[in-house]
N, C-alpha and C. Protein backbone atom coordinates (compact mmCIF):
# COMPACT_ATOMS: atom_id res chain seq x y z
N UNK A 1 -89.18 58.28 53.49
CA UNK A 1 -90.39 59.01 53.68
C UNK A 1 -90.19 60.43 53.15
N UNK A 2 -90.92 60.40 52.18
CA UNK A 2 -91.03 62.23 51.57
C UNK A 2 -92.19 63.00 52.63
N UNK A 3 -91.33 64.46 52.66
CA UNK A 3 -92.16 65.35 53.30
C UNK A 3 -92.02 66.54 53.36
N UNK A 4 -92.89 68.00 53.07
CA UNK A 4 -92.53 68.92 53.05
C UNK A 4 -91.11 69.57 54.04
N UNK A 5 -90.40 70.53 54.05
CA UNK A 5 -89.14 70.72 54.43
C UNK A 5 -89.06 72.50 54.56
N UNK A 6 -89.28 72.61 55.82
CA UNK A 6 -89.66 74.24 56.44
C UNK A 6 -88.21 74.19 57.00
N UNK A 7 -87.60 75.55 57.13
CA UNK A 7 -87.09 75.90 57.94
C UNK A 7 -87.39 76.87 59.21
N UNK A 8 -86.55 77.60 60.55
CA UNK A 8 -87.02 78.20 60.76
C UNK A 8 -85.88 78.39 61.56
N UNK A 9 -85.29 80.09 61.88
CA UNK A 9 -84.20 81.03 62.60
C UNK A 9 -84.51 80.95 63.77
N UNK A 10 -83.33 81.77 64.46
CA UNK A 10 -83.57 82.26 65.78
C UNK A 10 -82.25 82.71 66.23
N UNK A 11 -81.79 84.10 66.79
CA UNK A 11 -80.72 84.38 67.33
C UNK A 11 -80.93 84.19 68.94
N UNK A 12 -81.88 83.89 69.17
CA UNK A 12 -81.71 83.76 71.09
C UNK A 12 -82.18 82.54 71.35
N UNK A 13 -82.34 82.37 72.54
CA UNK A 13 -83.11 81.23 73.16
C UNK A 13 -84.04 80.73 73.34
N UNK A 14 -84.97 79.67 72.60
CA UNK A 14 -86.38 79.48 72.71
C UNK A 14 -86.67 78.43 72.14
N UNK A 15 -88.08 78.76 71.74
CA UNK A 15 -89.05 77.33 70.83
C UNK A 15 -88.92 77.92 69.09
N UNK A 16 -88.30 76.94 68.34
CA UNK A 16 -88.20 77.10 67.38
C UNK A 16 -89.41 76.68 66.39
N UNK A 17 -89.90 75.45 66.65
CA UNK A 17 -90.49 74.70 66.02
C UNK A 17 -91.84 74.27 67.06
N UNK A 18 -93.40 74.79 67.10
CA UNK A 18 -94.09 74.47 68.76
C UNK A 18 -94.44 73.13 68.36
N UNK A 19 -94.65 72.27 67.53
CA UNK A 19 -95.35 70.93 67.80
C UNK A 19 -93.92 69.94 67.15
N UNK A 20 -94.70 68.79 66.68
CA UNK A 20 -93.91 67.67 66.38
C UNK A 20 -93.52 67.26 65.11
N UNK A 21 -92.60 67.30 65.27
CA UNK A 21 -91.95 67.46 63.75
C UNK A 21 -90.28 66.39 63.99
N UNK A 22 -89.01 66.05 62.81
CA UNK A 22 -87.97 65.62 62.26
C UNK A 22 -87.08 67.09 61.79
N UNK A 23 -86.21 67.03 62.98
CA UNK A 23 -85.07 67.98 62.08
C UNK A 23 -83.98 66.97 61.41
N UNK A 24 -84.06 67.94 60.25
CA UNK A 24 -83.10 67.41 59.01
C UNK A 24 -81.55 68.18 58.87
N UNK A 25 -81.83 68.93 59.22
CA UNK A 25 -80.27 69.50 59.21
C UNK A 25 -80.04 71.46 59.91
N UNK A 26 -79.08 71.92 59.55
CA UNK A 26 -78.96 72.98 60.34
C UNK A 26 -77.44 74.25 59.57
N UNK A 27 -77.93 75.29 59.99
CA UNK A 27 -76.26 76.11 59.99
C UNK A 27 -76.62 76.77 61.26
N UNK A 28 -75.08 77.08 61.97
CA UNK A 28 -75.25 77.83 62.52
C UNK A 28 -74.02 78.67 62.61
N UNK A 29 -74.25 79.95 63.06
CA UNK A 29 -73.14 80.88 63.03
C UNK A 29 -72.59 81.72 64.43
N UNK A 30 -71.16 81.42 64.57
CA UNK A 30 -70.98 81.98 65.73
C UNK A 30 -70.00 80.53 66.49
N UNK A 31 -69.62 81.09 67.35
CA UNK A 31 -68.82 80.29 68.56
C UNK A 31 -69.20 80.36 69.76
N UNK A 32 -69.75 78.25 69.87
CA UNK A 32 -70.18 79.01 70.57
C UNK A 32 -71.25 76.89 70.97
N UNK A 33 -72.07 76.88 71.71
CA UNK A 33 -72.90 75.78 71.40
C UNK A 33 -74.57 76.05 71.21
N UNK A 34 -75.25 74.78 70.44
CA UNK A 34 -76.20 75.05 70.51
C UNK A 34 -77.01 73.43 70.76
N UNK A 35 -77.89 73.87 71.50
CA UNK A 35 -78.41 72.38 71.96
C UNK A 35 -79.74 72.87 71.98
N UNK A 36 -80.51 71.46 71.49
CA UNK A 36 -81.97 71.12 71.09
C UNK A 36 -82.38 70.15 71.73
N UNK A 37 -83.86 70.61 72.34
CA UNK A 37 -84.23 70.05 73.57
C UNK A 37 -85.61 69.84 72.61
N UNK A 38 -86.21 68.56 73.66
CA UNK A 38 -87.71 67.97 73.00
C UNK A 38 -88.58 68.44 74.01
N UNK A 39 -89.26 69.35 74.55
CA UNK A 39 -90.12 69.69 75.18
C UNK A 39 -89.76 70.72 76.51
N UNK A 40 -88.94 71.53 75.42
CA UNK A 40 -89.01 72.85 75.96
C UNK A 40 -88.01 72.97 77.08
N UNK A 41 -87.41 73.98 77.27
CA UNK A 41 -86.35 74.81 77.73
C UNK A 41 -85.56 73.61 79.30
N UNK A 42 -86.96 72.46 79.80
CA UNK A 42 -85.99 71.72 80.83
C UNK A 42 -86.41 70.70 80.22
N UNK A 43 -86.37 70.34 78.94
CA UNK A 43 -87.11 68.63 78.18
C UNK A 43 -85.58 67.83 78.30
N UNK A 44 -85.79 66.76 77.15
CA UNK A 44 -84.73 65.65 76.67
C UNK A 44 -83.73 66.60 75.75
N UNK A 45 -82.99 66.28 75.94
CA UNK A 45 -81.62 66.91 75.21
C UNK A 45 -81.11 65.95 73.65
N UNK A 46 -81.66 66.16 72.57
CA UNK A 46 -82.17 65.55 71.68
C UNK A 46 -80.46 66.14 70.74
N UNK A 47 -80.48 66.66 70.26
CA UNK A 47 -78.90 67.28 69.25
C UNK A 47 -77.86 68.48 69.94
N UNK A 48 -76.57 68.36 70.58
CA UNK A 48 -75.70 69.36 71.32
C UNK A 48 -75.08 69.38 70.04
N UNK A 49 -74.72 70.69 69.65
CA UNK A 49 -73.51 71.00 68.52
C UNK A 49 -72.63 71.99 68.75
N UNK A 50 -71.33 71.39 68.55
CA UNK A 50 -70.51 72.51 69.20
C UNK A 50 -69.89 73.90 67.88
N UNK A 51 -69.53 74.47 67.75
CA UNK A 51 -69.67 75.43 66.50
C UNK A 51 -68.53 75.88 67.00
N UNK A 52 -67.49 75.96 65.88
CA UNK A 52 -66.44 77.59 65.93
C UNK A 52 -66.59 78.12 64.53
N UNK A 53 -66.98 79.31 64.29
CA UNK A 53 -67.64 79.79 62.99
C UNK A 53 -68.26 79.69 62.59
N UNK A 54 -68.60 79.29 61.43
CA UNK A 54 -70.22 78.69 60.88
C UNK A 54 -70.29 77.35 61.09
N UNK A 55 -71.01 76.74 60.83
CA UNK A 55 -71.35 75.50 60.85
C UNK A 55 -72.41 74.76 60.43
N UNK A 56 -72.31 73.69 59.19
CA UNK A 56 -73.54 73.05 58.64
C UNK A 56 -73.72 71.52 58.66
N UNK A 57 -75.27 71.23 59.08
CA UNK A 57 -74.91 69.76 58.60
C UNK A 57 -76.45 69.39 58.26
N UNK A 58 -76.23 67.93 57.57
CA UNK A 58 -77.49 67.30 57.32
C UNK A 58 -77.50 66.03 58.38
N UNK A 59 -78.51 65.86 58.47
CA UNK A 59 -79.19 64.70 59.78
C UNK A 59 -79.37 63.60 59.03
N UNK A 60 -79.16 62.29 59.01
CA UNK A 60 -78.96 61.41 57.47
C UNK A 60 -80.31 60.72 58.02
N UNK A 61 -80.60 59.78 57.26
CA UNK A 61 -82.01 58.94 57.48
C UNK A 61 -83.39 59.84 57.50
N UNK A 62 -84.15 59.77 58.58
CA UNK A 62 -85.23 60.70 58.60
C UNK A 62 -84.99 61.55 59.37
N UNK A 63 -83.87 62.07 59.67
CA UNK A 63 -83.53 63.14 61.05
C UNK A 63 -84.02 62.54 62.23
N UNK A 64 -83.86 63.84 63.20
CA UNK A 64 -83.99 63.19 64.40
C UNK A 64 -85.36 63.89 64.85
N UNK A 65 -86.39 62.81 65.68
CA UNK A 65 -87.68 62.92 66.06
C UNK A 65 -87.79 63.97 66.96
N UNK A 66 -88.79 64.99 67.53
CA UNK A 66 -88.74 65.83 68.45
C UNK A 66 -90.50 65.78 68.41
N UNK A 67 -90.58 64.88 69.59
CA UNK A 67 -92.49 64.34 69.88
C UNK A 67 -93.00 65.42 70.09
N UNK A 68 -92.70 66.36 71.10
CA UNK A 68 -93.28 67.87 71.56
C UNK A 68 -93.28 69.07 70.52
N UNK A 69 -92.13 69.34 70.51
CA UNK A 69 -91.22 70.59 69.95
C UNK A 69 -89.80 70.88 69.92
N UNK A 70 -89.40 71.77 69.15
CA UNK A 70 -88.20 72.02 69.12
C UNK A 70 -87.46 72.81 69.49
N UNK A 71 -87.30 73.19 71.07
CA UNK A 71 -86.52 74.40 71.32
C UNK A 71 -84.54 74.35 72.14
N UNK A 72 -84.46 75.45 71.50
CA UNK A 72 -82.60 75.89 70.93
C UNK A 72 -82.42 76.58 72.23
N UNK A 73 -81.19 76.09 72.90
CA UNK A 73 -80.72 76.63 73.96
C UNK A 73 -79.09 77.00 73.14
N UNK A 74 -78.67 78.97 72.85
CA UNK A 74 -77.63 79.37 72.45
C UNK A 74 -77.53 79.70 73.46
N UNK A 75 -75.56 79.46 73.51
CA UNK A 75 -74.95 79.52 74.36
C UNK A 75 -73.08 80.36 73.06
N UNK A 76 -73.31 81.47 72.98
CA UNK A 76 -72.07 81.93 72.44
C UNK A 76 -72.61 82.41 70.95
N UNK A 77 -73.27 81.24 70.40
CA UNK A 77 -73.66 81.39 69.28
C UNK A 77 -74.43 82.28 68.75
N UNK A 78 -74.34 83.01 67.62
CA UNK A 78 -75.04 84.08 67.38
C UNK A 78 -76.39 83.89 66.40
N UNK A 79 -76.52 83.26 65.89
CA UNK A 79 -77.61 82.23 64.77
C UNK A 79 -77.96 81.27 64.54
N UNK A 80 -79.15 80.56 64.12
CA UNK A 80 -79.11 78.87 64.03
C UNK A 80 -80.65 79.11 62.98
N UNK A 81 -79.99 78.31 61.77
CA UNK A 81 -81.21 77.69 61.30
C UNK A 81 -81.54 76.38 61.01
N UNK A 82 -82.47 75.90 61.15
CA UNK A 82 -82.87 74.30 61.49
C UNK A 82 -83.78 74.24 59.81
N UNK A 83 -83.61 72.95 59.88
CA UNK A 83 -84.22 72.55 58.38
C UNK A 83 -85.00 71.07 59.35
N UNK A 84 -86.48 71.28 58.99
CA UNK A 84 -87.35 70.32 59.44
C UNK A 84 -88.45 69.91 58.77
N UNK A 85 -89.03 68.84 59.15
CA UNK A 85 -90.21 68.45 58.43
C UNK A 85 -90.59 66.65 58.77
């Protein structure tokens, strides 16, 4: 499935992405974890990544679904960008 491909930052804790969307991949920078939740700050716990330094990856297939939204709980980590669509 082809589909446009946004990214979008964040150095703290929040909603990255407000509706429903496929993350495709990510960097993040810092030591530290970062975990992605599907409907907000007490939702489903959808991608935990643990980071020492930077860190990149791609999500293979169509990424992973997030029905609500996409929000990043940092914990150490100082940056995160998400690649979605």
């Amino acid at each position: 499935m082809l589909t446009d491909v946004f990214s979008a930052y964040r150095t703290t804790t929040g909603t990255m992405v407000p509706s429903r969307t496929r993350v495709r991949g990510f960097f993040i920078t810092g030591t530290g974890t970062a975990e992605f939740k599907d409907g907000g700050a007490s939702g489903t716990s959808r991608i935990t990544i643990n980071s020492s330094n930077s860190h990149s990856g791609v999500i293979p297939g169509n990424g992973v679904l997030f029905s609500s939204d996409v929000h990043v709980t940092l914990t150490g980590v100082t940056a995160v960008t998400i690649f979605y669509g």
